[in-house]
N, C-alpha and C. Protein backbone atom coordinates (compact mmCIF):
# COMPACT_ATOMS: atom_id res chain seq x y z
N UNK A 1 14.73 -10.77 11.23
CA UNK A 1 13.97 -9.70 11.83
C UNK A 1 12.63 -10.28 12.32
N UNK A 2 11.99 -9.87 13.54
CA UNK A 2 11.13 -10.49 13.80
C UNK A 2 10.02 -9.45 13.89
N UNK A 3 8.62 -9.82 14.42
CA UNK A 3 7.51 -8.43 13.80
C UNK A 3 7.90 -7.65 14.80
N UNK A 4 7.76 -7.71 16.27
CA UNK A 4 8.53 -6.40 16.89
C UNK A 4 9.58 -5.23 16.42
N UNK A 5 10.74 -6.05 15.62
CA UNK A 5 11.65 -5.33 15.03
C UNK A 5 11.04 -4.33 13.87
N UNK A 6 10.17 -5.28 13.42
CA UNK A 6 10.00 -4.54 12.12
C UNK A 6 8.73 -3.05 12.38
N UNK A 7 7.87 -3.57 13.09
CA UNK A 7 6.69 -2.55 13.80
C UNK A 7 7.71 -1.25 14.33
N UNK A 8 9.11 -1.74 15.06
CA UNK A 8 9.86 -0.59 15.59
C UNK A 8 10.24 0.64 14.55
N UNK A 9 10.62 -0.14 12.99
CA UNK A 9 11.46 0.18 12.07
C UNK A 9 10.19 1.20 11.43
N UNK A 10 9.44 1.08 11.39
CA UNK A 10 8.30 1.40 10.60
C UNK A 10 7.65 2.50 11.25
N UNK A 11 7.29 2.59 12.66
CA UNK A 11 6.77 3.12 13.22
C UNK A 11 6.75 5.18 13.14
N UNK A 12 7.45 5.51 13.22
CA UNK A 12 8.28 6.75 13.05
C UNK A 12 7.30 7.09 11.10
N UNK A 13 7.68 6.80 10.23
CA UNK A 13 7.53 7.04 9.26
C UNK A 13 5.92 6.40 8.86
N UNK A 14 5.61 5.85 9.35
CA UNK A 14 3.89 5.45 9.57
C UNK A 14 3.72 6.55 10.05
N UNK A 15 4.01 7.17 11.20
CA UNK A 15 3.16 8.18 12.15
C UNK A 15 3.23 9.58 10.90
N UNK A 16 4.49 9.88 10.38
CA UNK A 16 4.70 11.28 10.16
C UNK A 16 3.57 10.94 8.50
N UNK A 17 3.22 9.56 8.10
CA UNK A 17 2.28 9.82 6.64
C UNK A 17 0.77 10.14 7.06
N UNK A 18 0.68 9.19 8.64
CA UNK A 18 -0.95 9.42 8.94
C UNK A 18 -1.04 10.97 9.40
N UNK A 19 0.26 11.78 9.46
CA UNK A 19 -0.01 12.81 10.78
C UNK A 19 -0.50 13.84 9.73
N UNK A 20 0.26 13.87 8.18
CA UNK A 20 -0.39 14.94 7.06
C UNK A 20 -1.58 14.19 6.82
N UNK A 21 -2.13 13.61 7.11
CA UNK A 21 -3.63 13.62 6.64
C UNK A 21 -4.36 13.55 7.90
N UNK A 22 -3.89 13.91 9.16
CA UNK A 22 -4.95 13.59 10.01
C UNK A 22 -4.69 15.22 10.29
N UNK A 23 -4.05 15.54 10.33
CA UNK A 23 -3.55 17.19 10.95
C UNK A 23 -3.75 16.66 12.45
N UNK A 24 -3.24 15.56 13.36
CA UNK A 24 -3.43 15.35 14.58
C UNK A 24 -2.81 14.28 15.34
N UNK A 25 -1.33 15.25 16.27
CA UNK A 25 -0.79 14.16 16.79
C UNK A 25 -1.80 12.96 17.52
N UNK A 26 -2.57 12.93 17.86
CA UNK A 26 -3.53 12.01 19.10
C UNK A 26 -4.11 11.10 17.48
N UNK A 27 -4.65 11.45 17.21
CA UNK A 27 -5.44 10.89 15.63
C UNK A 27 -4.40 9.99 15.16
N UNK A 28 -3.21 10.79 14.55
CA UNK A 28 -2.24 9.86 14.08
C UNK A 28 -1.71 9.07 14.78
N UNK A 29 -1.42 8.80 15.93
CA UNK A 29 -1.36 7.82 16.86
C UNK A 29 -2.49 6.59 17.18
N UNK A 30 -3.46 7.15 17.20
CA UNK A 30 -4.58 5.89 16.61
C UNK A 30 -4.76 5.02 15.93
N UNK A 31 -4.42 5.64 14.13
CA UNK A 31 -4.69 5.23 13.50
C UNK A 31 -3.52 4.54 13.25
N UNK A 32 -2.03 4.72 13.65
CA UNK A 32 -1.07 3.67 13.71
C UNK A 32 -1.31 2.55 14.09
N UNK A 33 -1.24 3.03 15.17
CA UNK A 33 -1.79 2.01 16.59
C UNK A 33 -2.68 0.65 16.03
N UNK A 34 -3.90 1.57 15.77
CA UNK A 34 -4.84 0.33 15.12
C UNK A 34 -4.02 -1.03 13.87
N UNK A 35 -3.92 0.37 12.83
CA UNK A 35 -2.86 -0.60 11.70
C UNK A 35 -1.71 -1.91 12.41
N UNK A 36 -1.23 -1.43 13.65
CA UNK A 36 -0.03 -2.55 13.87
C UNK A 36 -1.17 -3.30 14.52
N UNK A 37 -1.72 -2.86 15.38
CA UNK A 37 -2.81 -4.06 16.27
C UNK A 37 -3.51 -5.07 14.81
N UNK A 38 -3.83 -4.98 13.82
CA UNK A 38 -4.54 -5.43 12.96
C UNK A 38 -3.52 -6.60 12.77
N UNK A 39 -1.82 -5.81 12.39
CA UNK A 39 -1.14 -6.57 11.30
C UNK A 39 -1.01 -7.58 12.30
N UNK A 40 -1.08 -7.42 13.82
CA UNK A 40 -0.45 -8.56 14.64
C UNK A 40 -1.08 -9.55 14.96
N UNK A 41 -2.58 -8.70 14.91
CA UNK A 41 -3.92 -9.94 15.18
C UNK A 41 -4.24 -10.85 14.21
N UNK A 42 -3.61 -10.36 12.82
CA UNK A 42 -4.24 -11.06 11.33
C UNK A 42 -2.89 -11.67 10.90
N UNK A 43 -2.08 -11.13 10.84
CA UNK A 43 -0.73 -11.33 9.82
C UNK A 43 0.65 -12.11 10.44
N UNK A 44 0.38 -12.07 11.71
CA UNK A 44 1.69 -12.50 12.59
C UNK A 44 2.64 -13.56 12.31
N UNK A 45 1.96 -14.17 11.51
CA UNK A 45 2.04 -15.76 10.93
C UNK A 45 2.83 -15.81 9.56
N UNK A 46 2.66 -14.85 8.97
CA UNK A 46 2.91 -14.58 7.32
C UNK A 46 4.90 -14.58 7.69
N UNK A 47 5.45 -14.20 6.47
CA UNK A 47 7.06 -14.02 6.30
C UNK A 47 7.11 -12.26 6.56
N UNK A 48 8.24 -12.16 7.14
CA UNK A 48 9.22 -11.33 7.30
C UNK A 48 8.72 -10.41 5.59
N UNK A 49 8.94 -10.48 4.33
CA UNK A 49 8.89 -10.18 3.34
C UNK A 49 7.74 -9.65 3.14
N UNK A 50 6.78 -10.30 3.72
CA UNK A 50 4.97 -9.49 3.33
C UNK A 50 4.66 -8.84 4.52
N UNK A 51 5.59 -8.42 5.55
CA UNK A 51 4.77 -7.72 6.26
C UNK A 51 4.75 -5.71 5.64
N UNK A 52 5.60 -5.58 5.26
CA UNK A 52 5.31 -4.24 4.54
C UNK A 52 4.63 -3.88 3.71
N UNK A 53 4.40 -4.59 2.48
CA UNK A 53 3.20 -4.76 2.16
C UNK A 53 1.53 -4.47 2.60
N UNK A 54 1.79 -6.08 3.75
CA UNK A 54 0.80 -5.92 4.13
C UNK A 54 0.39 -4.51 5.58
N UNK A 55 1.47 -4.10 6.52
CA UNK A 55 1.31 -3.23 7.09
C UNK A 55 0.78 -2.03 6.32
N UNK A 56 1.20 -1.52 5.18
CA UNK A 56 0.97 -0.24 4.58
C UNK A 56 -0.69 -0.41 4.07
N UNK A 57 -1.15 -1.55 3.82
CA UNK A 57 -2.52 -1.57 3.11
C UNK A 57 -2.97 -1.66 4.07
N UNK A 58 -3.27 -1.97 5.52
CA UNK A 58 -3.42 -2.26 6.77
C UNK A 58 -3.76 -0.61 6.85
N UNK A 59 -2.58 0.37 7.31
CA UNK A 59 -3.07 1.80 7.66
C UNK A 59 -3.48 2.08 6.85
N UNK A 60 -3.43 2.19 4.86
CA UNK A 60 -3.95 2.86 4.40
C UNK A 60 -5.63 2.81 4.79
N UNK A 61 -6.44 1.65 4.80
CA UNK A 61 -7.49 1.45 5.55
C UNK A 61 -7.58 1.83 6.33
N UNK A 62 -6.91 2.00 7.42
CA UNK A 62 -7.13 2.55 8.80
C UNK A 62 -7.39 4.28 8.65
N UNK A 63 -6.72 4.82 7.69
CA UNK A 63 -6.68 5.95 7.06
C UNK A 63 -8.30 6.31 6.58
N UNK A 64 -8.10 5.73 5.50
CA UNK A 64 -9.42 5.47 5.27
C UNK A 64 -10.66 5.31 6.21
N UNK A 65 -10.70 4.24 6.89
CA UNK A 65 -11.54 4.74 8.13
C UNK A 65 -11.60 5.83 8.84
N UNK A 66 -10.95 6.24 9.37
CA UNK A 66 -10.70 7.69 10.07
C UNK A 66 -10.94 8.59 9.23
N UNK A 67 -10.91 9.14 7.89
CA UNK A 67 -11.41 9.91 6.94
C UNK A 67 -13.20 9.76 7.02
N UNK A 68 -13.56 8.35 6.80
CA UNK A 68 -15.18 7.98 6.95
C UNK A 68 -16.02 8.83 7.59
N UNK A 69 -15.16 8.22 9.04
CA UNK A 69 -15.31 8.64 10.38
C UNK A 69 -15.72 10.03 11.01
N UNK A 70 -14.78 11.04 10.65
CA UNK A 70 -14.56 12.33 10.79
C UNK A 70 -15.90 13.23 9.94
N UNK A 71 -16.18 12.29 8.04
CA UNK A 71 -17.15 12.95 7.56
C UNK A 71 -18.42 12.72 8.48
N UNK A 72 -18.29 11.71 8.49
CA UNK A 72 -19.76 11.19 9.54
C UNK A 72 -19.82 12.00 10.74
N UNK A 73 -19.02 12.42 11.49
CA UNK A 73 -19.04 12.86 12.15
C UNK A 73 -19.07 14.69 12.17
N UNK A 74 -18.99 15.40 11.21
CA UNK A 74 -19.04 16.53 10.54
C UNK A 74 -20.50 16.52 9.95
N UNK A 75 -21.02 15.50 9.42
CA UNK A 75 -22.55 15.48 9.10
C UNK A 75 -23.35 15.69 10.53
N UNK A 76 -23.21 14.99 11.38
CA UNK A 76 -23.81 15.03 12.72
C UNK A 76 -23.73 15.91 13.40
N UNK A 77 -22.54 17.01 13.62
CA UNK A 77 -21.89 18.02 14.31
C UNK A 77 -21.39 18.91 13.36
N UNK A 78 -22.36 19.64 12.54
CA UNK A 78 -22.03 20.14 11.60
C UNK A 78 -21.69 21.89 12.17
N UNK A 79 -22.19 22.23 12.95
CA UNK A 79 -21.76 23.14 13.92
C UNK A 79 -20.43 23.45 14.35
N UNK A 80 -19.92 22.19 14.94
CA UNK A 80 -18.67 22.09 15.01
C UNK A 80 -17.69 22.51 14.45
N UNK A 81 -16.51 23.58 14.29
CA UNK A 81 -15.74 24.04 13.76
C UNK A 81 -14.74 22.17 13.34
N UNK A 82 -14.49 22.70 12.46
CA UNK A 82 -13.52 21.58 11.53
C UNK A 82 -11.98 21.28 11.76
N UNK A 83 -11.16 22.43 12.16
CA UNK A 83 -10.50 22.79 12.11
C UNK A 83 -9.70 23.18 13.84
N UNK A 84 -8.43 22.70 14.14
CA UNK A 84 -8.16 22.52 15.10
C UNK A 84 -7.15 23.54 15.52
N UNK A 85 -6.96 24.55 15.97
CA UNK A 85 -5.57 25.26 15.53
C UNK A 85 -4.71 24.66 16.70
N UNK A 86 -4.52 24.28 17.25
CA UNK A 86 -3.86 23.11 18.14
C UNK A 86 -3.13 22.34 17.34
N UNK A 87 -3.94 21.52 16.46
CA UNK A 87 -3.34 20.55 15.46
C UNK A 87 -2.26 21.33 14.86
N UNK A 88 -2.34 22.36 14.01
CA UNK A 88 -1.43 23.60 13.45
C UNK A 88 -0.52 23.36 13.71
N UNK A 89 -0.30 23.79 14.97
CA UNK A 89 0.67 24.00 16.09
C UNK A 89 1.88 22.29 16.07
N UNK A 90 0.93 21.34 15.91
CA UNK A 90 1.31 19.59 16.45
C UNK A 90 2.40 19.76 14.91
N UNK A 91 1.23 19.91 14.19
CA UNK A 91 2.25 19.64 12.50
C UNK A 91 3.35 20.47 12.28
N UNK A 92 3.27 21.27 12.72
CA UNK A 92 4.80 22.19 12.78
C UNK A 92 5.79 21.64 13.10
N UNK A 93 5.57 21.33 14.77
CA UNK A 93 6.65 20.71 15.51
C UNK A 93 6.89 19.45 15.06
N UNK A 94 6.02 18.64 14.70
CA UNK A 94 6.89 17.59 13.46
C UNK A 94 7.28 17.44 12.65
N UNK A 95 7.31 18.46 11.82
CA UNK A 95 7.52 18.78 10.77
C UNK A 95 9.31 18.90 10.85
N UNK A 96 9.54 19.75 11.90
CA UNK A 96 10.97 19.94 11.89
C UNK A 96 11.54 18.73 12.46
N UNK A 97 11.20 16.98 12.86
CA UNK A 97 11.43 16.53 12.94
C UNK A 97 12.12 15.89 11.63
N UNK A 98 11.59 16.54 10.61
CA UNK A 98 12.14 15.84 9.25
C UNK A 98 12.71 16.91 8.32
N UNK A 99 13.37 17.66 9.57
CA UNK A 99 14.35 19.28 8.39
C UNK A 99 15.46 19.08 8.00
N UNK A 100 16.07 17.74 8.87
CA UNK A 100 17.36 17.40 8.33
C UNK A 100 17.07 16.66 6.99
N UNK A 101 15.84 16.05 6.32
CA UNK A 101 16.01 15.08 5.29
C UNK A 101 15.86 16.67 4.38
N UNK A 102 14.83 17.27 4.47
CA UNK A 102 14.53 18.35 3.52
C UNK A 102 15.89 19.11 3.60
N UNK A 103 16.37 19.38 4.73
CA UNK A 103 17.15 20.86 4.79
C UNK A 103 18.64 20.63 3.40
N UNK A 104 18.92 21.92 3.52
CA UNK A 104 19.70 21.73 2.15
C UNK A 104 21.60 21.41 2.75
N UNK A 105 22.55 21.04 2.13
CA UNK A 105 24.04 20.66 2.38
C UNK A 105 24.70 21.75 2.76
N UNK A 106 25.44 22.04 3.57
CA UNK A 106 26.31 23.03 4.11
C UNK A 106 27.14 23.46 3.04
N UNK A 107 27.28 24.56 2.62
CA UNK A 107 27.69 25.23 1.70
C UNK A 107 28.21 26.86 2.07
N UNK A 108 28.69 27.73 1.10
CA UNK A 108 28.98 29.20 1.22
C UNK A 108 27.44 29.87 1.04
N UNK A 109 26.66 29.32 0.58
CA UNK A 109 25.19 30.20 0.49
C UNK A 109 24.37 29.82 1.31
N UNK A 110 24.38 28.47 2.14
CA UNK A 110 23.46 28.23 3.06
C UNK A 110 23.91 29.18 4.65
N UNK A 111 24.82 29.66 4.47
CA UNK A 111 25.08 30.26 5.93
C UNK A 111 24.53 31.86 5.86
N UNK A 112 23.86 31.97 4.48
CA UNK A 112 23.57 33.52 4.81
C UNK A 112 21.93 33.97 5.14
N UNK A 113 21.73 34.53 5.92
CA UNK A 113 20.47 34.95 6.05
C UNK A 113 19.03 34.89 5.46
N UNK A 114 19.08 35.42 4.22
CA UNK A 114 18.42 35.88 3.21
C UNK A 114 18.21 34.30 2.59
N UNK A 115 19.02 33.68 2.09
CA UNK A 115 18.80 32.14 1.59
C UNK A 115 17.79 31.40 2.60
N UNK A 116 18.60 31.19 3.97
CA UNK A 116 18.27 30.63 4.96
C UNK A 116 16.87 30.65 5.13
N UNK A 117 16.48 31.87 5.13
CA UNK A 117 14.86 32.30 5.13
C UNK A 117 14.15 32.05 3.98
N UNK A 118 14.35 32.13 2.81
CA UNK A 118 13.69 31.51 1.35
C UNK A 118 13.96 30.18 1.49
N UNK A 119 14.65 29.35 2.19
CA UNK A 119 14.49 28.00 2.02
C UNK A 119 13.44 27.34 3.58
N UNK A 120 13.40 27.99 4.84
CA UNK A 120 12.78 27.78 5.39
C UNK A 120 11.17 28.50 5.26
N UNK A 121 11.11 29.30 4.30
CA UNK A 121 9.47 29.69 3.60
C UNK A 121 9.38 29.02 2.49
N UNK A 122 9.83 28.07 1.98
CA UNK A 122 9.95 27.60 0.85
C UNK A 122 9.62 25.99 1.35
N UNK A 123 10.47 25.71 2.24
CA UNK A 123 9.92 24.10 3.01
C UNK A 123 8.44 23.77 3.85
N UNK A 124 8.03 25.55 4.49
CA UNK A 124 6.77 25.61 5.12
C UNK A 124 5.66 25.38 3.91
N UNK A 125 6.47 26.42 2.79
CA UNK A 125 4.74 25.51 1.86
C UNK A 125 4.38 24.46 1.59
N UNK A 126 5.70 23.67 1.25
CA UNK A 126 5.88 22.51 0.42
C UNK A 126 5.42 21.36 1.37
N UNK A 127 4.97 21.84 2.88
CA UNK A 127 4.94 20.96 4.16
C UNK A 127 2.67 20.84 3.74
N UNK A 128 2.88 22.64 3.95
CA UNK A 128 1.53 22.71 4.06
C UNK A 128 1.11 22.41 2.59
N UNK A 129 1.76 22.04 1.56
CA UNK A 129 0.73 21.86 0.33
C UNK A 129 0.53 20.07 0.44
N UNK A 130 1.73 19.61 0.85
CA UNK A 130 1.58 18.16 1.73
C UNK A 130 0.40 17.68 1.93
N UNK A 131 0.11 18.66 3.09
CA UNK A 131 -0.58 18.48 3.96
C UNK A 131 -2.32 18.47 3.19
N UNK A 132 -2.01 19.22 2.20
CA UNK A 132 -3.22 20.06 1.83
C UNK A 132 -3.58 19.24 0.24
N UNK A 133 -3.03 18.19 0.35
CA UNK A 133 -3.35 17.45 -0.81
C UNK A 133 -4.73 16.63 -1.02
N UNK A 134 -5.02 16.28 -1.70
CA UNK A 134 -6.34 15.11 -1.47
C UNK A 134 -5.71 13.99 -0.86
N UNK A 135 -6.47 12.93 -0.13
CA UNK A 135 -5.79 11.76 0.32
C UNK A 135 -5.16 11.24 -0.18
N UNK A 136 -5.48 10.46 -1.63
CA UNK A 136 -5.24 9.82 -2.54
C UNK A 136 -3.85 10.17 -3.19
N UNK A 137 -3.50 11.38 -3.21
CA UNK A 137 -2.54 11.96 -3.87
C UNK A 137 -1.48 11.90 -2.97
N UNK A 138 -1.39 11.86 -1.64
CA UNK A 138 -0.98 12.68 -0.26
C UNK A 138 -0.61 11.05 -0.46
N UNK A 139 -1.11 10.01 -0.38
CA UNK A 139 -0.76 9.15 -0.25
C UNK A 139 0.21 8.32 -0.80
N UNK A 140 -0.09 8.84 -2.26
CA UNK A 140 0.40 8.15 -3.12
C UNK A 140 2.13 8.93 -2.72
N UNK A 141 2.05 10.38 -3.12
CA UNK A 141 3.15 10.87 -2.85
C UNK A 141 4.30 10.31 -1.70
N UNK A 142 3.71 9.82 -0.43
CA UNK A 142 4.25 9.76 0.65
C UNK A 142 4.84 8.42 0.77
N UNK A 143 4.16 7.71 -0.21
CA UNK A 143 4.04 5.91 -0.16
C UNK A 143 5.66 5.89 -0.88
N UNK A 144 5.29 6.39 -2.17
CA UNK A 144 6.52 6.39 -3.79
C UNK A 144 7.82 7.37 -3.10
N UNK A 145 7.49 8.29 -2.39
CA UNK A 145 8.96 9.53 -2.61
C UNK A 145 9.61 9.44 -1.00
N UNK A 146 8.64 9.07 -0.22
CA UNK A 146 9.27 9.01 1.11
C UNK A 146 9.52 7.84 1.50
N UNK A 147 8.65 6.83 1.45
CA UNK A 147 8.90 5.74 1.63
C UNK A 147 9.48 4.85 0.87
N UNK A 148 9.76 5.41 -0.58
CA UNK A 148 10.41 4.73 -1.51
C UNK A 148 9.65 3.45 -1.91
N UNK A 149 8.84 3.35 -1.61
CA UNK A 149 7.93 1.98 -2.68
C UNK A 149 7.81 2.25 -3.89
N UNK A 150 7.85 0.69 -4.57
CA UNK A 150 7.86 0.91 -6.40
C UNK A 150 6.62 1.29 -6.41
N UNK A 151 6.10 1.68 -7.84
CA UNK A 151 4.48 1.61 -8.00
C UNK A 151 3.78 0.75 -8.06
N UNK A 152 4.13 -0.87 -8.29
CA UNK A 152 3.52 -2.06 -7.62
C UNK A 152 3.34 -2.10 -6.29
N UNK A 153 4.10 -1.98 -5.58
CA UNK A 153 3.70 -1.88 -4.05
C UNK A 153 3.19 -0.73 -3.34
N UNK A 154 2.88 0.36 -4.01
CA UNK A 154 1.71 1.71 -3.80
C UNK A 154 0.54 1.27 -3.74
N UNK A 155 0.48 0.61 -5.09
CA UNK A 155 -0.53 -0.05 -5.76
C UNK A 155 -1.73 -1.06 -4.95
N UNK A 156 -1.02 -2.03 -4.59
CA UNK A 156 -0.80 -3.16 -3.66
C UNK A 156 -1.49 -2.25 -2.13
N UNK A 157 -0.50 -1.29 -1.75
CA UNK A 157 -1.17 -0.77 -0.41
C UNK A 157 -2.23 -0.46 -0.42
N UNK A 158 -2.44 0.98 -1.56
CA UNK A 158 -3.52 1.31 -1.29
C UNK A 158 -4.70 0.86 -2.29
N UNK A 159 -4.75 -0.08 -2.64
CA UNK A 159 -5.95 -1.31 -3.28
C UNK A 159 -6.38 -0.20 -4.56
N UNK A 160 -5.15 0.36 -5.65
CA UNK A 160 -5.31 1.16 -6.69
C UNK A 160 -4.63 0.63 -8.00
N UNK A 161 -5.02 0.81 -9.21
CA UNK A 161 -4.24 0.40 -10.40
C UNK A 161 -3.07 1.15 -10.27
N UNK A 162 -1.94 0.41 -10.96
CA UNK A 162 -0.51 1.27 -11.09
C UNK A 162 -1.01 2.44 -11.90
N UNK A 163 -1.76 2.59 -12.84
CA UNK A 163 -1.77 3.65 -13.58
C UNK A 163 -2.29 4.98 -12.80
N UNK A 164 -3.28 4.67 -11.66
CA UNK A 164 -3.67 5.48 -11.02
C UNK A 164 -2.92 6.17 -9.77
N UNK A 165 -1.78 5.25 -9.30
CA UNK A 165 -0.78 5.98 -8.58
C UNK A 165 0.13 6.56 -9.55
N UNK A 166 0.24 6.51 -10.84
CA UNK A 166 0.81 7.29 -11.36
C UNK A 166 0.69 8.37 -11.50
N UNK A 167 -1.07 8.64 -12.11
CA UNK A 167 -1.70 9.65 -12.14
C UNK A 167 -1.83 10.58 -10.87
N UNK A 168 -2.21 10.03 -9.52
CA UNK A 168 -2.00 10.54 -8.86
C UNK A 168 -1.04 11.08 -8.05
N UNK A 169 0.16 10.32 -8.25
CA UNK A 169 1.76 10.90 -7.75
C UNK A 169 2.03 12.18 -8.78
N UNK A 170 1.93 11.98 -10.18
CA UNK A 170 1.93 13.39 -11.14
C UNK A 170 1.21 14.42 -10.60
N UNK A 171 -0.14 14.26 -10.64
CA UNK A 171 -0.83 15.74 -9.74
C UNK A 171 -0.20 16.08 -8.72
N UNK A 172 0.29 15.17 -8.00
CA UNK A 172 0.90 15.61 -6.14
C UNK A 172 2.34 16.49 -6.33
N UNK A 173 2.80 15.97 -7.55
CA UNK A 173 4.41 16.62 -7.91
C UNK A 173 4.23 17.79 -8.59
N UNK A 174 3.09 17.99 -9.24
CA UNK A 174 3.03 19.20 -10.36
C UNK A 174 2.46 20.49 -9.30
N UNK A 175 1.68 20.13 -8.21
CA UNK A 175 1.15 21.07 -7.03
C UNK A 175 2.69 21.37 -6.66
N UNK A 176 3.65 20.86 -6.71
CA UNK A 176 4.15 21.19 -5.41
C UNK A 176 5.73 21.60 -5.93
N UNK A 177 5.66 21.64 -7.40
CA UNK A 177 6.41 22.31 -8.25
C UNK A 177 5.95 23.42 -8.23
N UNK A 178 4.64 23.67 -8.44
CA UNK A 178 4.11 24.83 -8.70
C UNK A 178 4.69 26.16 -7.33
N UNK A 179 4.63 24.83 -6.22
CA UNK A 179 5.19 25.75 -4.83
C UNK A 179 6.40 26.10 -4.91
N UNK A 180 7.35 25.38 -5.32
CA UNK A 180 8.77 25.53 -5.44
C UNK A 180 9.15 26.42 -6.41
N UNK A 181 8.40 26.61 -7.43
CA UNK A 181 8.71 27.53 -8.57
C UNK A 181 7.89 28.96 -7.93
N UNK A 182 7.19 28.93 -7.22
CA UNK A 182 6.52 30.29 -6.74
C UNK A 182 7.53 31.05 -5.25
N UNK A 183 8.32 29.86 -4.75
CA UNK A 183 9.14 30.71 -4.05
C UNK A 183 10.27 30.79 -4.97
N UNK A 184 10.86 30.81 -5.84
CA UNK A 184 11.87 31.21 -6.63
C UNK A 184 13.12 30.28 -6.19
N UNK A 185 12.84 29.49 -6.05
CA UNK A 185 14.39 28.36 -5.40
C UNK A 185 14.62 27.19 -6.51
């Protein structure tokens, strides 16, 4: 595999972790963007084996910056409404880009109405509590359950002790139990 291949492979699932914390297709595209420009200008050289690694600690920084960024920029333009309802709108429609991983197996109860609708109000919270996590947590969650990294390589990305992506993957799961147990599913 060569880094083109692998930037291709990655790309898609980079965008949809920066897009819950940026609430912004254009944003999350940036801050990709930047992350691969980094890994290619710094890392190009390294093995096939460390570029995931090193790509994920790459955006998480880039993440990180853009978080900086935005406060700094909310200190200065404090006037400024925060909040984009545009963006709203962006995270939705990607959201259902990933209804087939969430959505549930064809069955005698998924074809009826009433289900159908408790599981699609039931996936909207679990999207927006996502969304609505602290970084750290949001991260950790997205790094370990979506992307399937061990907790050494969470760890590793986002420059944290294993114990602390632990801690913080537990808070991110117990929020979002709490969602799943409040729609009754």
């Amino acid at each position: 595999m060569n880094l083109n291949e692998f930037l291709a492979s990655v790309e898609k699932r980079a965008f949809r972790i920066v897009r819950f914390s940026t609430h912004s297709d254009d944003d999350a595209l940036d801050v990709v963007q930047e992350a691969m420009t980094r890994l290619i200008s710094r890392y190009r050289d390294r093995g096939p084996d460390e570029w995931q690694p090193l790509f994920f600690r790459i955006l998480e920084n880039c993440l990180m910056d853009y978080h900086r960024q935005q406060q700094r920029f909310s200190k200065l333009f404090f006037w400024r409404k925060s909040s984009r309802p545009d963006d709203q709108d962006s995270l939705q429609e990607s959201e259902g880009s990933s209804e087939a991983e969430l959505g549930p197996e064809a069955g005698s109860d998924a074809l009826e109405p009433g289900w159908l609708l408790g599981q699609e109000r039931q996936r909207g919270a679990v999207m927006e509590t996502i969304a609505a996590l602290p970084v750290q947590q949001q991260q950790c969650f997205l790094l370990r359950c979506w992307e399937g990294m061990s907790v050494r390589e969470t760890a590793a990305a986002m420059s944290i002790s294993e114990g602390s992506v632990k801690t913080h993957l537990s808070r991110a799961r117990q929020k979002l139990n709490e969602v799943v147990e409040a729609h009754g599913q």
